[in-house]
Protein backbone atom coordinates (compact mmCIF):
# COMPACT_ATOMS: atom_id res chain seq x y z
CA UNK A 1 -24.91 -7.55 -21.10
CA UNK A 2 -27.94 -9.29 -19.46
CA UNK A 3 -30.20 -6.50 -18.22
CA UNK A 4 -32.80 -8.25 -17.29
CA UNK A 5 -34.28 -11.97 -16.75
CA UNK A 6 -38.07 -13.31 -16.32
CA UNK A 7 -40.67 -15.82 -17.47
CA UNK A 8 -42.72 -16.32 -20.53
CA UNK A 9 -44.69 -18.12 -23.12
CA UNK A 10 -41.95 -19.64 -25.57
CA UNK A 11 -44.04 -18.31 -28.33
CA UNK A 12 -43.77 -14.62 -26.89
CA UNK A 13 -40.06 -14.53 -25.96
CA UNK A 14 -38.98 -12.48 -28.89
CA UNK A 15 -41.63 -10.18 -28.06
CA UNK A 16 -39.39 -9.88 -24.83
CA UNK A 17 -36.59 -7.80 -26.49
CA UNK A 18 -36.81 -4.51 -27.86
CA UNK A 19 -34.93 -2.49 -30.29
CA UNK A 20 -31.23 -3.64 -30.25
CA UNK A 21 -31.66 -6.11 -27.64
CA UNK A 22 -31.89 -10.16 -27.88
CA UNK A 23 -34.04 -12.53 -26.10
CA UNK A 24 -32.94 -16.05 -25.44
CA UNK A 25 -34.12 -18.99 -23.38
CA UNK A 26 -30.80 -19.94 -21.84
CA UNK A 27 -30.41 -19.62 -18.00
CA UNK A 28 -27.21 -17.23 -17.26
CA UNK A 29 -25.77 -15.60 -14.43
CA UNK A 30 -25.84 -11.32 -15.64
CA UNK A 31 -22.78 -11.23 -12.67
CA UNK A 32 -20.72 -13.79 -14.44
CA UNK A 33 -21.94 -13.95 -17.81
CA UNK A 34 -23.12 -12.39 -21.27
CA UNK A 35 -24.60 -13.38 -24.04
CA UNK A 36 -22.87 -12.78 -27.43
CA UNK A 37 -24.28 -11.13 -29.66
CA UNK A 38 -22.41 -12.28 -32.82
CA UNK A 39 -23.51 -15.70 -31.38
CA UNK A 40 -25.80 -15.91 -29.11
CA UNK A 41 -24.37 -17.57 -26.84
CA UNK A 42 -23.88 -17.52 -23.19
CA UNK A 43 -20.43 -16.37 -22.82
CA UNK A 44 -18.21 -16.62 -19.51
CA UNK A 45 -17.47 -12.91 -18.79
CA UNK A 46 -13.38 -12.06 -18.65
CA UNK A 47 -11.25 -11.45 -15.70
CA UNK A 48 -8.48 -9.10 -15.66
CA UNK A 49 -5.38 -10.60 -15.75
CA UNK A 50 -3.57 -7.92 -13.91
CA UNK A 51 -2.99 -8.03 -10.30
CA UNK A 52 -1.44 -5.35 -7.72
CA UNK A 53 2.24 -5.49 -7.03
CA UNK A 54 1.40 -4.81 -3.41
CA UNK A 55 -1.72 -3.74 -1.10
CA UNK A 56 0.01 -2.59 1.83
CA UNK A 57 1.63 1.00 1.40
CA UNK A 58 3.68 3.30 3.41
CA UNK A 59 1.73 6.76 3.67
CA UNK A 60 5.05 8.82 2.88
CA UNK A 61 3.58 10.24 -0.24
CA UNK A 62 6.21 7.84 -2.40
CA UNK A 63 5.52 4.12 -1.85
CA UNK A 64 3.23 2.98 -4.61
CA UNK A 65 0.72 0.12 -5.09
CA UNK A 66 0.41 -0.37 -8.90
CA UNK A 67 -2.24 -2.69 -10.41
CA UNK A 68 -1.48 -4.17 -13.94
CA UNK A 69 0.11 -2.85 -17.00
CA UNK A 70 -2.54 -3.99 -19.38
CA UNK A 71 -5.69 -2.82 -18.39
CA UNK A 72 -8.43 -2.25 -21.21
CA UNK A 73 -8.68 1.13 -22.38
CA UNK A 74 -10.37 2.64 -20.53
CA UNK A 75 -10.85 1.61 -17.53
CA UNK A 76 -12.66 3.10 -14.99
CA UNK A 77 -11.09 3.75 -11.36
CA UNK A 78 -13.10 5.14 -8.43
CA UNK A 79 -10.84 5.51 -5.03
CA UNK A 80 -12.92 5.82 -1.45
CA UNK A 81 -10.79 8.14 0.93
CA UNK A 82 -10.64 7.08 4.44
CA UNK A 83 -11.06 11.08 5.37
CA UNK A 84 -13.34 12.00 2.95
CA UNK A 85 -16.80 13.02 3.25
CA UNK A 86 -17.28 13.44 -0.52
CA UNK A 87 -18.38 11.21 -2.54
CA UNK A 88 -15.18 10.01 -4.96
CA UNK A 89 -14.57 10.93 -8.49
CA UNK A 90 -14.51 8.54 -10.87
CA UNK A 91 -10.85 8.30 -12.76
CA UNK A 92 -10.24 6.96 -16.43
CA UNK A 93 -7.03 5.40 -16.94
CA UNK A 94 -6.25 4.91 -20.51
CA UNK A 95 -2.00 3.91 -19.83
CA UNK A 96 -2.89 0.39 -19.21
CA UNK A 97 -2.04 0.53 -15.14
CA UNK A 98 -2.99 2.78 -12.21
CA UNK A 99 -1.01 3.45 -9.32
CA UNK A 100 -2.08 4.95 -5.74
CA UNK A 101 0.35 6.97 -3.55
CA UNK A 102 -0.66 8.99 -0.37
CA UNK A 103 0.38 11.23 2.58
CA UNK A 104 -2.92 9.82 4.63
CA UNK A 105 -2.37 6.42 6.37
CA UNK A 106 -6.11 4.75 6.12
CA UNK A 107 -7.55 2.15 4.19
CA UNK A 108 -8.51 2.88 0.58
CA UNK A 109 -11.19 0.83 -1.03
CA UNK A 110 -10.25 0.52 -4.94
CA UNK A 111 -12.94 -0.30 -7.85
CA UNK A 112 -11.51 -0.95 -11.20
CA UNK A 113 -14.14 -0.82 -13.59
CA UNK A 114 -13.12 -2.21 -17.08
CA UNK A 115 -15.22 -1.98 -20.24
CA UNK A 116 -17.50 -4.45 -20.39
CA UNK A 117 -17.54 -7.16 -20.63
CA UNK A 118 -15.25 -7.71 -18.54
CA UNK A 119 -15.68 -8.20 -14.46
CA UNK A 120 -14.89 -5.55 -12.11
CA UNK A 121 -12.71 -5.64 -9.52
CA UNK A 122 -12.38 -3.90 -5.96
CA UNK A 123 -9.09 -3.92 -3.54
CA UNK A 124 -8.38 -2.29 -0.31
CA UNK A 125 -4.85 -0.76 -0.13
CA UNK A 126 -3.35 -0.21 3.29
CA UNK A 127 -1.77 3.02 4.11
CA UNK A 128 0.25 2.97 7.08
């Protein structure tokens, strides 16, 4: 994970990093990239490959939106109730997929929040 990025003296850039940490010289995005630390190098940070099966739902408490069926273990899911004026509670999912169903027609803002590195994602799921 890139935590942080700056300027300095090429002879003081390993003075950069502390304990368990690695500086490098290499420009890289901390959004879209890592750096590897078996390697060192700048390393493209994984999508998910799973997608939902729909986005639009029926708010009869039975149609379901399901995203993937091989999600890393675990992932971390945080849902945003339209009706809500508490703050959501976050949601590990260690089955590989996660599903929504509701009673509550609104829209429902969805972060999926795999292990790193991998990039998270957000989706809003209709409920009608």
């Amino acid at each position: 994970m890139i935590l942080r990025s700056g300027e300095t003296l090429w002879e003081t850039l390993s003075l950069q990093a502390q304990a368990g940490e690695t500086a490098t010289s290499d420009d890289a995005d901390g959004a879209t990239q890592y750096i590897n630390v078996s390697t060192g190098a700048v390393t493209t940070r994984p999508t998910l490959t799973a997608t939902w099966n729909k986005t639009s739902i029926t708010a009869n408490g039975s149609d379901t939106a399901i995203f993937g069926s091989t999600l890393p273990n675990p992932t971390t899911v945080i849902v945003g109730v339209p009706v809500s004026a508490t703050t959501p509670e976050a949601e590990q999912v260690t089955t590989g997929t996660f599903s929504i169903t509701t009673t509550i027609a609104g829209e429902y803002t969805v972060t999926i929040t795999p292990p790193f590195p991998y990039i998270p994602v957000t989706q809003v799921i209709t409920a009608s």
